[in-house]
Each structure stands twice: as C-alpha cells, then as structure tokens.
Protein backbone atom coordinates (compact mmCIF):
# COMPACT_ATOMS: atom_id res chain seq x y z
CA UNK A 1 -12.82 12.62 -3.40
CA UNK A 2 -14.24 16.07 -3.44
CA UNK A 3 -12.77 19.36 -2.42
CA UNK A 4 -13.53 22.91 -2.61
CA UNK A 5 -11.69 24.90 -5.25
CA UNK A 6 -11.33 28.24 -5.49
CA UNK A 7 -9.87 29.71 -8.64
CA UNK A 8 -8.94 33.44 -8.58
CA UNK A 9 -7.66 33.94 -11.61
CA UNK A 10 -9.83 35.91 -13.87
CA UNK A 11 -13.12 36.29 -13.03
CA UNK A 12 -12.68 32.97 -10.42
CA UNK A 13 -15.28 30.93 -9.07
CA UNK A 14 -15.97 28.28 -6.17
CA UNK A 15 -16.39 25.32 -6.91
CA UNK A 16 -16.45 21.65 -5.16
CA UNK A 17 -15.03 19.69 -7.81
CA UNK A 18 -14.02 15.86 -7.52
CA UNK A 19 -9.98 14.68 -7.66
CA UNK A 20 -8.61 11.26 -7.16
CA UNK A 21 -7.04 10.50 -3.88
CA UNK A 22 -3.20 10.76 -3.59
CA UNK A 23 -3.29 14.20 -5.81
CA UNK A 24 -0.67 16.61 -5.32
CA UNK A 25 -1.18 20.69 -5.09
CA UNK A 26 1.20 20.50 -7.79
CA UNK A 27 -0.65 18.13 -10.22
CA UNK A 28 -4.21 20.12 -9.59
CA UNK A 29 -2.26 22.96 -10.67
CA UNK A 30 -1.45 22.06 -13.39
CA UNK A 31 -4.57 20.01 -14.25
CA UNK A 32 -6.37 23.69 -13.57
CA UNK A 33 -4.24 26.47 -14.67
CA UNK A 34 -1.91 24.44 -17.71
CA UNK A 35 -0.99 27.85 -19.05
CA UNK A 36 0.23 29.63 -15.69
CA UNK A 37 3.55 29.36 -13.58
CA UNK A 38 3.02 28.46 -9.87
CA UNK A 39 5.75 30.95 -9.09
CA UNK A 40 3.03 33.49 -10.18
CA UNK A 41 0.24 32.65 -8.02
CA UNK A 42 -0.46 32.30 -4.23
CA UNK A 43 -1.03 28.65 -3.98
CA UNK A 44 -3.33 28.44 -0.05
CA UNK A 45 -4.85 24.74 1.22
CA UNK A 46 -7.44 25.46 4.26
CA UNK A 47 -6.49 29.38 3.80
CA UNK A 48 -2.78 28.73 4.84
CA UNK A 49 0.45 28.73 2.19
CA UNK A 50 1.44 25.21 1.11
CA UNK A 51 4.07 23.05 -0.47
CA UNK A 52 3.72 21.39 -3.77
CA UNK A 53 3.69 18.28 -2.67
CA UNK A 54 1.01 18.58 -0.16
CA UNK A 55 -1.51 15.44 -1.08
CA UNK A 56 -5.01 16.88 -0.46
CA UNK A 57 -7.19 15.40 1.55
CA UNK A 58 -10.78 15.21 1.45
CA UNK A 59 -12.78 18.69 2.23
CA UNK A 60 -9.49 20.91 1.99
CA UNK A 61 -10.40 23.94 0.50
CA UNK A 62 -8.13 24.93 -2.57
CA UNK A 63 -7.47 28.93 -3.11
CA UNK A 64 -5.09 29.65 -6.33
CA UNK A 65 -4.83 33.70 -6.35
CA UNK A 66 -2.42 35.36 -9.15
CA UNK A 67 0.35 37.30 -7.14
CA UNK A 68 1.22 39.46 -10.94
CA UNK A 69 -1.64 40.70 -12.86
CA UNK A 70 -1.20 41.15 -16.58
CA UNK A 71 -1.32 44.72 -17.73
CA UNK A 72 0.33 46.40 -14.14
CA UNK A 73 3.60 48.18 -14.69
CA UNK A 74 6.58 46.11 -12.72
CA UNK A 75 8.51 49.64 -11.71
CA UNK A 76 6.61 52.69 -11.46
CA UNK A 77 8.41 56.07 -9.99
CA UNK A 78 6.51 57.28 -7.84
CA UNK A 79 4.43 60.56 -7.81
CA UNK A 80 5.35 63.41 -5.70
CA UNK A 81 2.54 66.51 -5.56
CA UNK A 82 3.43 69.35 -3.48
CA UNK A 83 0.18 71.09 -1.47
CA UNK A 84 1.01 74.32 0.14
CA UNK A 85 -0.16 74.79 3.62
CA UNK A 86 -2.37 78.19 4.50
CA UNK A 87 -0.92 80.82 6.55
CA UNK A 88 -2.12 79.86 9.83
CA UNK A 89 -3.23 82.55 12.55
CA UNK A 90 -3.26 81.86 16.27
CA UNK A 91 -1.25 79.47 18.21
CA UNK A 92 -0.48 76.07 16.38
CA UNK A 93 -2.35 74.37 19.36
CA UNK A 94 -4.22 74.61 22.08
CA UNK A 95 -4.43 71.67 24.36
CA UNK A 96 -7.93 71.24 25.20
CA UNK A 97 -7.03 67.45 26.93
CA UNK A 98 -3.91 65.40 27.19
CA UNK A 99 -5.06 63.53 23.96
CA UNK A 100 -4.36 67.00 21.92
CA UNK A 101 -1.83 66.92 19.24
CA UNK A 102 -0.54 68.93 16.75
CA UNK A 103 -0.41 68.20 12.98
CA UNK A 104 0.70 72.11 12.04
CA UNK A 105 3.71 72.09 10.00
CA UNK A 106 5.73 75.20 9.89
CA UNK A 107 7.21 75.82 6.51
C-alpha cells in the first residue's frame, strides 16, 4: 500500500513511498530513521500525534519532525540588556480616543 511520508529530519523530503499492510508507526520508524530514538521526534499520522502502534492505513500521510536538534544548547541563561528610556517632556498621554494607552514607563 502506498502512503505519503514526510521525513523532517535533515534536509527532509515528501515522498509517497509503498509499505506492506498491517505496518505499525513503530516499525516504519524504525525501517526509516534506524539510528534515531522516537522519544526524540514528533511522530504525526494525518497531521495529528499518534501511538506506536497505530497500523497505517492506505493514504495516511506520515510526518516524523526531530523535537532536539543536534548542536542547540539544552540550558541557556538567559540574556538580560538594559535600554534606558529618554527623558520624556509633556504629559505621558494624551487621550486622543478611548483606544489610547500608555506605554511610558517612569523610572
């Protein structure tokens, strides 16, 4: 049977590629991606989250996305930059409707 298969990983492609009736998500997975861990990826049949023991069905459409992507730092602290606001002159608003609002921060 033939379904469409869409492997993310890497560069990815689409493909339709062919599969023998009664395969699992889990056994094209491995079939596919041999080297990978499914924890790592976002497994999606007909663009919704699955189970590994789905048995696909003619037509379904097969996305396999990587959820961790080699090289990216796990914890990263994050930066803080502090921008000083201008010395403002005149009122900090001036309602012109009732959709006005003020984004002046008095330091």
């Amino acid at each position: 049977m033939q379904i469409l298969f869409i492997n993310n990983d890497g560069s990815g492609f689409a493909d339709q590629i062919q599969i023998e009736a009664g395969t699992s998500v889990q056994a094209l997975f491995q079939q596919r991606l041999p080297h990978g861990r499914p924890q790592d990826y976002l497994i999606r049949v007909n663009r919704q989250p699955t189970t590994a023991g789905y048995v696909l069905q003619e037509g379904d459409r097969v996305s396999i996305t990587p959820t961790k992507i080699e090289g990216a730092l796990t914890h990263s602290s994050p930066r803080v930059t502090c921008i000083p606001f201008p010395k403002l002159k005149g009122a900090r608003w001036e309602p012109d409707n009732a959709l006005t609002a003020s984004t002046y921060l008095p330091f």
